[in-house]
C-alpha atoms as a PDB file:
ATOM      1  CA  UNK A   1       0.829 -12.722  -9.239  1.00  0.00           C
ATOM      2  CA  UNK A   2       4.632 -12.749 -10.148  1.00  0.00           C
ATOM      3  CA  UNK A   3       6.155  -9.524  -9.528  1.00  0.00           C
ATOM      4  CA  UNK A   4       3.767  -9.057  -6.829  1.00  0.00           C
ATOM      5  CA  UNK A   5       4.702 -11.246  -4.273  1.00  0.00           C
ATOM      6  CA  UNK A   6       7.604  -9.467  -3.247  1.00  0.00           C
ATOM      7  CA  UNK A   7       5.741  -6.249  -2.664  1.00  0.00           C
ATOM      8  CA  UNK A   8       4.015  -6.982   0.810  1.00  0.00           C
ATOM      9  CA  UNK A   9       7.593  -8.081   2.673  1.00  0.00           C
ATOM     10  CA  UNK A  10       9.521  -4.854   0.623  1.00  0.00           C
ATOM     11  CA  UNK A  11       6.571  -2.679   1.996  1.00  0.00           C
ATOM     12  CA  UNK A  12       7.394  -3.822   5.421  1.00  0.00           C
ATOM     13  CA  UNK A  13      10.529  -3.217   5.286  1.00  0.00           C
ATOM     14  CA  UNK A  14      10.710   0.295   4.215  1.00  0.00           C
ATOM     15  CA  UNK A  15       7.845   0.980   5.936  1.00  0.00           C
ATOM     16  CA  UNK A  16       6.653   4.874   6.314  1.00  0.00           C
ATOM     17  CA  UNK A  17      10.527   6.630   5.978  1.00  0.00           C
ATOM     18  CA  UNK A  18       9.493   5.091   2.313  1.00  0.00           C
ATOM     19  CA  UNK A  19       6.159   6.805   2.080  1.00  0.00           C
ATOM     20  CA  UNK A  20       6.448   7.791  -1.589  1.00  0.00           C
ATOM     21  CA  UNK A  21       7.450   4.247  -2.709  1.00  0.00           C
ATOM     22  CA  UNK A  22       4.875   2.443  -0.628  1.00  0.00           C
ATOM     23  CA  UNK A  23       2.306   4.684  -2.801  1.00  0.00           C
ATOM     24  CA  UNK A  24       4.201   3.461  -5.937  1.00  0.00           C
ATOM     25  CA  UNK A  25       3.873  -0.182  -4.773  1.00  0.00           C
ATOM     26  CA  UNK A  26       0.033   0.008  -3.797  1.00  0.00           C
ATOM     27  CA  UNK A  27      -0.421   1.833  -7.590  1.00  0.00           C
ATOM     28  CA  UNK A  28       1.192  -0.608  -9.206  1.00  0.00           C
ATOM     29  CA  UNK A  29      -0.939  -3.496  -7.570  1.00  0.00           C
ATOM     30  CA  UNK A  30      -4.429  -1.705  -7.860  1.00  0.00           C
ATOM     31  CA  UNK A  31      -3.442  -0.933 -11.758  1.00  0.00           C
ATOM     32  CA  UNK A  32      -3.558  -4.979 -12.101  1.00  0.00           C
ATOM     33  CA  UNK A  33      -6.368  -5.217 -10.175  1.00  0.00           C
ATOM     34  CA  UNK A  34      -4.383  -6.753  -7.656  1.00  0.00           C
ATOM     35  CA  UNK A  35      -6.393  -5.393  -4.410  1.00  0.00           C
ATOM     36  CA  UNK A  36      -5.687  -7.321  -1.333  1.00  0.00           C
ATOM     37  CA  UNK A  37      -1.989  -6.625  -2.344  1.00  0.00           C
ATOM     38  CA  UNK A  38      -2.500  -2.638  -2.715  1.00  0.00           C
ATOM     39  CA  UNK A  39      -4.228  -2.698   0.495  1.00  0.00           C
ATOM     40  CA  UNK A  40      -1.205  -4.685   2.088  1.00  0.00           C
ATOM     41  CA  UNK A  41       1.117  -2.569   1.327  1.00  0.00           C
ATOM     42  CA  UNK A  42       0.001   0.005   3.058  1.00  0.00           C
ATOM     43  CA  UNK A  43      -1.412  -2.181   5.818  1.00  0.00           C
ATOM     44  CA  UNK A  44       2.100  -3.577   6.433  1.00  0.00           C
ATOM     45  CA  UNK A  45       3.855   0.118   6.406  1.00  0.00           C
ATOM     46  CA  UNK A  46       1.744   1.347   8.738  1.00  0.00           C
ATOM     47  CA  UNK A  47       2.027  -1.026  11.408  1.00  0.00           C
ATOM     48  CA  UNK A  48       5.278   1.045  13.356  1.00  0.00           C
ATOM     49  CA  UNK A  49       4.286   4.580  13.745  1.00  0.00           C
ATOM     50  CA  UNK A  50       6.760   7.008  11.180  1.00  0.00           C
ATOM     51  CA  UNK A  51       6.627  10.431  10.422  1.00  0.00           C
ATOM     52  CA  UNK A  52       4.402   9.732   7.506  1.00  0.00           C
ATOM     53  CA  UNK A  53       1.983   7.259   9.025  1.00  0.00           C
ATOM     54  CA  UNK A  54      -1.043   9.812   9.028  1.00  0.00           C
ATOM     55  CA  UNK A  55      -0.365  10.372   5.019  1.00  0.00           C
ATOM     56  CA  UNK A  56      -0.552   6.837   4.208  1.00  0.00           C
ATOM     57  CA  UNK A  57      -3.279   5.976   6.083  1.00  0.00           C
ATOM     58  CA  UNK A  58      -5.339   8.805   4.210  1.00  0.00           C
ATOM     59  CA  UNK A  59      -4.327   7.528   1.131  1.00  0.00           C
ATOM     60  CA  UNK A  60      -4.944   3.874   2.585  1.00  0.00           C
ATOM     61  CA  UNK A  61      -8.499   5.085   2.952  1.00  0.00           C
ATOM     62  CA  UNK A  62      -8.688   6.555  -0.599  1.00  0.00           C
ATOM     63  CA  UNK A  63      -7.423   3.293  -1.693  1.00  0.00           C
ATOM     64  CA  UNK A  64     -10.246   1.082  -0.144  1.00  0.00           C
ATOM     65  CA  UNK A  65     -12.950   3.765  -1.219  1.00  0.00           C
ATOM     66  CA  UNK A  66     -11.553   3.612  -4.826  1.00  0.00           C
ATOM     67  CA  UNK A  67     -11.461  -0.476  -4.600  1.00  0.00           C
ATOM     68  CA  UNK A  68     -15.442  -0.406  -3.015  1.00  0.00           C
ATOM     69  CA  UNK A  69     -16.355   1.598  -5.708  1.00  0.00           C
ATOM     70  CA  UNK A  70     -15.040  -1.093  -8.487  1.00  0.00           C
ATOM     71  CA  UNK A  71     -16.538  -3.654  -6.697  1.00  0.00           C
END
């Protein structure tokens, strides 16, 4: 995992004022077939409401539908 484990708590942190980089993160995971850690990301970032909470969860829901489809 490596590299990986520091996404979840850097996810959290930025949460959705970071909406572009929380994208980045959950990319980077699902290219190395990392899933549960894509769909953490944006399952930590979410949690407080931000201005760009509606965004990510879309693209939290493209995620999973992308992931179901692979599986």
């Amino acid at each position: 995992m490596g590299r990986f484990d520091k996404f979840i708590p850097v996810a959290k942190e930025m949460g959705t004022r970071e909406w572009e980089r929380i994208v980045v993160l959950s990319e980077a995971a699902e290219k190395k077939k990392e899933y549960k850690i894509a769909l953490s990301v944006f399952d930590v970032a979410i949690k407080e409401s931000g201005n760009h909470t509606e965004y990510l969860r879309k693209e939290y829901s493209k995620l999973k539908a992308r992931i179901s489809k692979k599986s």
